[in-house]
PDB file of N, CA and C in Angstrom:
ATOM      1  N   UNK A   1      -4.947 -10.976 -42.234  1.00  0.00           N
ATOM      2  CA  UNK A   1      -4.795 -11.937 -41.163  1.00  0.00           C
ATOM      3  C   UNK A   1      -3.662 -11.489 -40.246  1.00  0.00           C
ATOM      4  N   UNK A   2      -3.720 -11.494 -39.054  1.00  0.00           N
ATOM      5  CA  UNK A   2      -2.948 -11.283 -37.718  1.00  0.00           C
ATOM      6  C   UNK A   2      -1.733 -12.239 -37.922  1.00  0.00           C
ATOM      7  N   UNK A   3      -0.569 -11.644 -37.752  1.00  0.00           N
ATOM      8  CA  UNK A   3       0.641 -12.302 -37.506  1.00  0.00           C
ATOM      9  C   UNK A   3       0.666 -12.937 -35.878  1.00  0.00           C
ATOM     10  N   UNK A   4      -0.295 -11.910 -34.898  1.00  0.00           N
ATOM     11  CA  UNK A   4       0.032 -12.599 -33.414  1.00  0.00           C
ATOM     12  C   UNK A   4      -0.842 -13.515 -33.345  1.00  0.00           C
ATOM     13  N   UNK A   5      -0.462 -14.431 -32.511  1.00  0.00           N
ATOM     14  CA  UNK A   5      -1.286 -15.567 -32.087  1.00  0.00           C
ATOM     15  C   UNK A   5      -2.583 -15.136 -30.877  1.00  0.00           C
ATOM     16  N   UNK A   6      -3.140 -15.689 -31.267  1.00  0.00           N
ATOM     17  CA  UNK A   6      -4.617 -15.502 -30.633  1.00  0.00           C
ATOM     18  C   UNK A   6      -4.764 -15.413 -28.358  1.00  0.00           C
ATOM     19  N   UNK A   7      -5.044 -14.449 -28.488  1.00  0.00           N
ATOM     20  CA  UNK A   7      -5.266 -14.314 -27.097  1.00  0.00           C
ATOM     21  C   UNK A   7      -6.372 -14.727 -26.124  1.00  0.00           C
ATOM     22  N   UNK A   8      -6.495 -15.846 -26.508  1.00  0.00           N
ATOM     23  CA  UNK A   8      -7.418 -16.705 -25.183  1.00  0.00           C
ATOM     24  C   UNK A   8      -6.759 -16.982 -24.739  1.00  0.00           C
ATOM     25  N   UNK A   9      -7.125 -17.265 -23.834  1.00  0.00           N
ATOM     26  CA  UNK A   9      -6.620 -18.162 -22.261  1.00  0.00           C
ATOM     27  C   UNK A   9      -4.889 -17.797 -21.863  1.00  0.00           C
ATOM     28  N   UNK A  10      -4.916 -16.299 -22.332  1.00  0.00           N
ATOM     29  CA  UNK A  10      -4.397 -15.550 -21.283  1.00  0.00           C
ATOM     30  C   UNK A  10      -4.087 -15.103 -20.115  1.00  0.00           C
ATOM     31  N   UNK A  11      -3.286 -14.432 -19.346  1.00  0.00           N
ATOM     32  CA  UNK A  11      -3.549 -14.245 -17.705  1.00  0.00           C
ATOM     33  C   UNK A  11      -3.454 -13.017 -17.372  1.00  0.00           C
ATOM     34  N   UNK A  12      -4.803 -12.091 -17.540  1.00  0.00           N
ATOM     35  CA  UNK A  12      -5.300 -10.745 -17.460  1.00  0.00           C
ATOM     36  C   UNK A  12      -5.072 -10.498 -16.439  1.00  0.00           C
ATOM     37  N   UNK A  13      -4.327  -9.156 -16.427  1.00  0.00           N
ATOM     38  CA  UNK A  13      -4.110  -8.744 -14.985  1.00  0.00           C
ATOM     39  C   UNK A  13      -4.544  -6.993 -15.505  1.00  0.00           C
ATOM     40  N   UNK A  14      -5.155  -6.421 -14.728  1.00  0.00           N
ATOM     41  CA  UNK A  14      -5.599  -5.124 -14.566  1.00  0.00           C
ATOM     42  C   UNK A  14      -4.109  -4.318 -14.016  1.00  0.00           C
ATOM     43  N   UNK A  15      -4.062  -3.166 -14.802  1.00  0.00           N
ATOM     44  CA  UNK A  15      -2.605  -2.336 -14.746  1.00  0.00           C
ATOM     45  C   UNK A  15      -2.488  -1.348 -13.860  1.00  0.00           C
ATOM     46  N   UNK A  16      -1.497  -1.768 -13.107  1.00  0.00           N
ATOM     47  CA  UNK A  16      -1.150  -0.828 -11.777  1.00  0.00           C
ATOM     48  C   UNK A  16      -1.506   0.522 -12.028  1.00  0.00           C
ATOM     49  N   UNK A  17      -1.984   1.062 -13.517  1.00  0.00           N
ATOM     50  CA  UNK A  17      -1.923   2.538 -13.914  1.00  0.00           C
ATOM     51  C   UNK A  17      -3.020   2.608 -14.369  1.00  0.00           C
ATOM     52  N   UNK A  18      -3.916   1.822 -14.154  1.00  0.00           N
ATOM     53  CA  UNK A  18      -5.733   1.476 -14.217  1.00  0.00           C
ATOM     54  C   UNK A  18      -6.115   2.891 -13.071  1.00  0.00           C
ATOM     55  N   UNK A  19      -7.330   3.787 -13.025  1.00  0.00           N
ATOM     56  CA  UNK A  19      -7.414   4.136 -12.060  1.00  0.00           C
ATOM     57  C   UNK A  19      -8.201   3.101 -11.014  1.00  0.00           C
ATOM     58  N   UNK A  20      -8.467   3.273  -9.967  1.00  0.00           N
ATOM     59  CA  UNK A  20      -8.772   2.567  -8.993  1.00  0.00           C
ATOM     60  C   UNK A  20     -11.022   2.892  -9.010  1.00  0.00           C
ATOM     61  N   UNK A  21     -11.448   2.399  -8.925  1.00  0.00           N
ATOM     62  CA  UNK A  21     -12.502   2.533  -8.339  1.00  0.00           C
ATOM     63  C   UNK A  21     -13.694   3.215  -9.606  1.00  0.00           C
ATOM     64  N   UNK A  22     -12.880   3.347 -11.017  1.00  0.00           N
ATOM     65  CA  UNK A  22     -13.442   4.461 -12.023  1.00  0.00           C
ATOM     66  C   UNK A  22     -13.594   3.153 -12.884  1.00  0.00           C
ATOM     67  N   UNK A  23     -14.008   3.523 -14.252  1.00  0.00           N
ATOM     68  CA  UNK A  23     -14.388   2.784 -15.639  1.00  0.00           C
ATOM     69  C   UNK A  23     -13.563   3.274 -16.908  1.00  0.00           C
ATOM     70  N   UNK A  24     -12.375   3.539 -16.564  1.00  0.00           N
ATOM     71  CA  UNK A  24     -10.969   3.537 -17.154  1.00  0.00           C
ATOM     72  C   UNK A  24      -9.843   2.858 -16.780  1.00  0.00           C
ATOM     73  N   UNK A  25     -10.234   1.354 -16.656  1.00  0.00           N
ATOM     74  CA  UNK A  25      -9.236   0.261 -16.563  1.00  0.00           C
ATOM     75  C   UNK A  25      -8.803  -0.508 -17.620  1.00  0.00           C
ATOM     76  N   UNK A  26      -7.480  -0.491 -17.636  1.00  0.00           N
ATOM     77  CA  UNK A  26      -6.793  -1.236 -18.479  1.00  0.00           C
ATOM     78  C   UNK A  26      -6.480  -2.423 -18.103  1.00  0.00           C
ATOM     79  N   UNK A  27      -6.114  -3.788 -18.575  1.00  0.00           N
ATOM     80  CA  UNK A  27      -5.685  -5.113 -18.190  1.00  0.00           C
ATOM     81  C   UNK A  27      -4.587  -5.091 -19.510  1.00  0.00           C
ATOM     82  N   UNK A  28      -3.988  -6.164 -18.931  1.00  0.00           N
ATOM     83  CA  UNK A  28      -2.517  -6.448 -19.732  1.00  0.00           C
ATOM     84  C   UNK A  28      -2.347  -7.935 -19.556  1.00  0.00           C
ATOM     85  N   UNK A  29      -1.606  -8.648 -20.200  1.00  0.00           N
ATOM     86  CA  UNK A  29      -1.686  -9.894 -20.398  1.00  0.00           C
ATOM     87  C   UNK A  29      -0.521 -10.353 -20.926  1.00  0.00           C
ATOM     88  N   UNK A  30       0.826 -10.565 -20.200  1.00  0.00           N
ATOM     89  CA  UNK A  30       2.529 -10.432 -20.480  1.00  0.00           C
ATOM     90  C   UNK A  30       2.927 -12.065 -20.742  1.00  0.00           C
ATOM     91  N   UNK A  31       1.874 -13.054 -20.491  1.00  0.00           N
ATOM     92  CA  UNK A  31       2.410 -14.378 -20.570  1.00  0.00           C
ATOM     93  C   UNK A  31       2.251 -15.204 -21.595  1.00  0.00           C
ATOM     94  N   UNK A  32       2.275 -14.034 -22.660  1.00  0.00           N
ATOM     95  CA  UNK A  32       3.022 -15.452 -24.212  1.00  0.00           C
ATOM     96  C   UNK A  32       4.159 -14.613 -24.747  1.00  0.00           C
ATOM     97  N   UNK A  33       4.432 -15.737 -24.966  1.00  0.00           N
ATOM     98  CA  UNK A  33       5.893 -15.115 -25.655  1.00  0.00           C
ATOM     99  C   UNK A  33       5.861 -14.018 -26.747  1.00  0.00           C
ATOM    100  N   UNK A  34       6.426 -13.208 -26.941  1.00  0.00           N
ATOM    101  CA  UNK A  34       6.630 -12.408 -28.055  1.00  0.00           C
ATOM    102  C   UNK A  34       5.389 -11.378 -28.278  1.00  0.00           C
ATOM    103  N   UNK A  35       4.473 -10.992 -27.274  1.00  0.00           N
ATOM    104  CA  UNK A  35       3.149 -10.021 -27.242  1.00  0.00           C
ATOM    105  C   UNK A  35       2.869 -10.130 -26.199  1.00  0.00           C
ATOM    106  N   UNK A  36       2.504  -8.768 -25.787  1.00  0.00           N
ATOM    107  CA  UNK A  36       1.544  -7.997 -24.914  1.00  0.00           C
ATOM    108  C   UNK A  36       0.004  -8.111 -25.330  1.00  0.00           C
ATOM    109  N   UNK A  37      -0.635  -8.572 -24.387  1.00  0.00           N
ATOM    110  CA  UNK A  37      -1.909  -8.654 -24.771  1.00  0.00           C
ATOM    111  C   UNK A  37      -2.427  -6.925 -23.903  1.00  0.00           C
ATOM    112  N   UNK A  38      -3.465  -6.289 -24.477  1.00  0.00           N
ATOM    113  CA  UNK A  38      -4.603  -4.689 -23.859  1.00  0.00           C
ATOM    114  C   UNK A  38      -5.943  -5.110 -24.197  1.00  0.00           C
ATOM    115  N   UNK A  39      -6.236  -4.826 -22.904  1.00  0.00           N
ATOM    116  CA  UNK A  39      -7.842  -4.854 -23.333  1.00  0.00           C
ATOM    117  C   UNK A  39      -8.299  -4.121 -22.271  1.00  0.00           C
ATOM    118  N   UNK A  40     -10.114  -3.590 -22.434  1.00  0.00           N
ATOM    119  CA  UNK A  40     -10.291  -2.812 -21.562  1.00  0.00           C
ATOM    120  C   UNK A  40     -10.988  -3.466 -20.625  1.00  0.00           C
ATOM    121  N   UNK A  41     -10.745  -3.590 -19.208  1.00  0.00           N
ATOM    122  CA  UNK A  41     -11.977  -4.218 -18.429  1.00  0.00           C
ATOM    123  C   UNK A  41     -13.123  -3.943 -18.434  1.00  0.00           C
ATOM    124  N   UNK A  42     -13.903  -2.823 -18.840  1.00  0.00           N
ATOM    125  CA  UNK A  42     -15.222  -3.141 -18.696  1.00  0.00           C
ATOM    126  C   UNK A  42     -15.812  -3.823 -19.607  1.00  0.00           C
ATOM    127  N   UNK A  43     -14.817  -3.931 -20.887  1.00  0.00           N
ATOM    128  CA  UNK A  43     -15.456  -4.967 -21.561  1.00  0.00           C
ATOM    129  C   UNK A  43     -14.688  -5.970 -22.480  1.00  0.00           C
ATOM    130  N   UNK A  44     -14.284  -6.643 -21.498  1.00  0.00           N
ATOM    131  CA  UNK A  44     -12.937  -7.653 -21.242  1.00  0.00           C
ATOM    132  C   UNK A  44     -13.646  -8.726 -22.538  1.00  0.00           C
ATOM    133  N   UNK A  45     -15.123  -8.466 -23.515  1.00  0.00           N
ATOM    134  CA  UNK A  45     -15.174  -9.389 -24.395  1.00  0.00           C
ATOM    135  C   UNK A  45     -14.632  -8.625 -25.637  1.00  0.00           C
ATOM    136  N   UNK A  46     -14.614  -7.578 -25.809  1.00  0.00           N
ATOM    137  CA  UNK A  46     -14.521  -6.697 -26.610  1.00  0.00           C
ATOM    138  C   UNK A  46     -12.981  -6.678 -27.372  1.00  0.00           C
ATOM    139  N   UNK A  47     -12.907  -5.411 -27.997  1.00  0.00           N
ATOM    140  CA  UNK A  47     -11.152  -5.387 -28.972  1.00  0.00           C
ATOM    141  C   UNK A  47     -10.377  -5.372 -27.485  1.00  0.00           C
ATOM    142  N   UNK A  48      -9.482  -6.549 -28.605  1.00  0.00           N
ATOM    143  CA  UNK A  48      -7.923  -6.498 -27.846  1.00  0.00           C
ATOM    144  C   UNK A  48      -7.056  -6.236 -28.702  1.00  0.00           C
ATOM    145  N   UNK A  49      -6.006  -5.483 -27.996  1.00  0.00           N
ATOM    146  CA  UNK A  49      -4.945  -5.174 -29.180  1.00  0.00           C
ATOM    147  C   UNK A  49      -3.642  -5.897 -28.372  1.00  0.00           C
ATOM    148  N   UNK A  50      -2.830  -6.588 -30.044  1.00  0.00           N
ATOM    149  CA  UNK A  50      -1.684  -7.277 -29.277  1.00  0.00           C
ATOM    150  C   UNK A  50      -0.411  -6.768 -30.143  1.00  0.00           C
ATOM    151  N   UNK A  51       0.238  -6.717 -28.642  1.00  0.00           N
ATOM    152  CA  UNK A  51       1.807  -5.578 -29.384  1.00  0.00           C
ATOM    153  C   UNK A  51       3.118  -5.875 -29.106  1.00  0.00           C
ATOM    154  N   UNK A  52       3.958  -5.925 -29.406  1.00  0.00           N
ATOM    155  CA  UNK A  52       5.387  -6.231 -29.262  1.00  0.00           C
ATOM    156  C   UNK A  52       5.603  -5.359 -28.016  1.00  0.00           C
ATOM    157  N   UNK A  53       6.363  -6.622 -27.128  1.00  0.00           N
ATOM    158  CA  UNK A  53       7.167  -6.475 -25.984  1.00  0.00           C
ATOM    159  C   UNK A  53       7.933  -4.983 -25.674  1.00  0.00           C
ATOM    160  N   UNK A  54       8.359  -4.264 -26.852  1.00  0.00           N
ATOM    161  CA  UNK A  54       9.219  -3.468 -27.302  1.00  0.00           C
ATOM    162  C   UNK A  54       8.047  -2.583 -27.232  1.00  0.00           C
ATOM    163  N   UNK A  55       7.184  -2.341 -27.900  1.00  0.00           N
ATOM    164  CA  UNK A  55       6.524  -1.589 -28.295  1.00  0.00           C
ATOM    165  C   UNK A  55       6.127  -0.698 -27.011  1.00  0.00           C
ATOM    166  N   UNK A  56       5.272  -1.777 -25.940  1.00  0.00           N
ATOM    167  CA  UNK A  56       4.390  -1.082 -24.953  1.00  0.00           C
ATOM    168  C   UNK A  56       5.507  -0.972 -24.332  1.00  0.00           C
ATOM    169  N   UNK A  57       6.777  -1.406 -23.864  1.00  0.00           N
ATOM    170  CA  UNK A  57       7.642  -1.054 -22.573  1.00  0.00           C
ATOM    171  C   UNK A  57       7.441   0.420 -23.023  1.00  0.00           C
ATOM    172  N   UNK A  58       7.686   1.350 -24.607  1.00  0.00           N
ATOM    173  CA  UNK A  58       8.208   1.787 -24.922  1.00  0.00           C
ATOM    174  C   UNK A  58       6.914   3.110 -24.418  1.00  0.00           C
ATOM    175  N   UNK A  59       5.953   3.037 -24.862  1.00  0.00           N
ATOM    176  CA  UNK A  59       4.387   3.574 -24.512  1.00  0.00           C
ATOM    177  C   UNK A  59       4.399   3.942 -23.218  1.00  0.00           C
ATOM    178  N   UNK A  60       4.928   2.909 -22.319  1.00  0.00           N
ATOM    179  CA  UNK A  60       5.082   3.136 -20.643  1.00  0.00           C
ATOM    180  C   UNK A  60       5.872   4.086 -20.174  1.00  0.00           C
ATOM    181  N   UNK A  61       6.963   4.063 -21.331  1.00  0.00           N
ATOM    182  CA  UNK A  61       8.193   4.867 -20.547  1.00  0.00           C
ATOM    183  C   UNK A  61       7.896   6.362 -20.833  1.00  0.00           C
ATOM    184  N   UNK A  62       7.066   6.634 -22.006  1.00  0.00           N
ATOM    185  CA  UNK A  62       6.348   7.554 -22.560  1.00  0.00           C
ATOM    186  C   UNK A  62       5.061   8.365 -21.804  1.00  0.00           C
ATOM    187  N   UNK A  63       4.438   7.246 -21.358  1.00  0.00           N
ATOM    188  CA  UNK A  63       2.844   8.077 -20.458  1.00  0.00           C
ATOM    189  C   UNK A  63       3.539   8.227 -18.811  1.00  0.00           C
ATOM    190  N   UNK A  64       4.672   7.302 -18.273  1.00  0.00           N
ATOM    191  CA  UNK A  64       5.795   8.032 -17.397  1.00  0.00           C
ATOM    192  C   UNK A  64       6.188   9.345 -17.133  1.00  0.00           C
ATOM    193  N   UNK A  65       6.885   9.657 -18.700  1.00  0.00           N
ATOM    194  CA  UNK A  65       7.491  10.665 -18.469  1.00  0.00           C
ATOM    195  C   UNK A  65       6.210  11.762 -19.068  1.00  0.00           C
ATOM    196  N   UNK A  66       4.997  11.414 -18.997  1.00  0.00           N
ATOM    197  CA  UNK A  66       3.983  12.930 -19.088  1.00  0.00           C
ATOM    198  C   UNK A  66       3.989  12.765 -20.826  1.00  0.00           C
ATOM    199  N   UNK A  67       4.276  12.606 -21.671  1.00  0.00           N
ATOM    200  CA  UNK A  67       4.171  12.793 -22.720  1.00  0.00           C
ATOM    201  C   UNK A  67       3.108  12.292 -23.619  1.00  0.00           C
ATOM    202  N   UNK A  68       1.771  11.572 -22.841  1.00  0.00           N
ATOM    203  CA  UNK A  68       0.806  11.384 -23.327  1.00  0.00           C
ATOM    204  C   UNK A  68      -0.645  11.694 -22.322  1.00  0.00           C
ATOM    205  N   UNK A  69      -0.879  12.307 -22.623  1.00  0.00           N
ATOM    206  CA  UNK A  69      -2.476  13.052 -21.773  1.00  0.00           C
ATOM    207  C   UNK A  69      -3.497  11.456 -21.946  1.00  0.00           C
ATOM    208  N   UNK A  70      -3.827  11.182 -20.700  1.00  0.00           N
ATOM    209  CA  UNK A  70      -4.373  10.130 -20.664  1.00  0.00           C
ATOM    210  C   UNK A  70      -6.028  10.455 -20.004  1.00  0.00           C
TER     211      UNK A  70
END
């Protein structure tokens, strides 16, 4: 059983680092406390993964600086 609390009625926002116009979009979902909601838009019913605040800043600062082939 999941320690995070359940991600409905969330407020999905598609990630500035989504490409534009392709079918490799990411959405993010920053408005509950204590988790990051990911999911993929094309199939926004599908797996979501939910991660500590800490975690993804940390992922970001990482695919930033080149250190993950995306």
């Amino acid at each position: 059983m999941s320690s995070h609390p359940p991600l409905a009625g969330t407020a999905w926002r598609k990630s500035s680092r989504s490409d534009t116009g392709a079918d490799t979009c990411v959405e993010v979902a920053t408005n509950l406390p204590g988790v990051v909601g990911v999911r993929d838009s094309v199939d926004p019913h599908g797996p979501r993964l939910a991660v500590a605040p800490a975690a993804w800043r940390s992922l970001m600062s990482q695919i930033k600086a080149g250190a993950h082939t995306l």
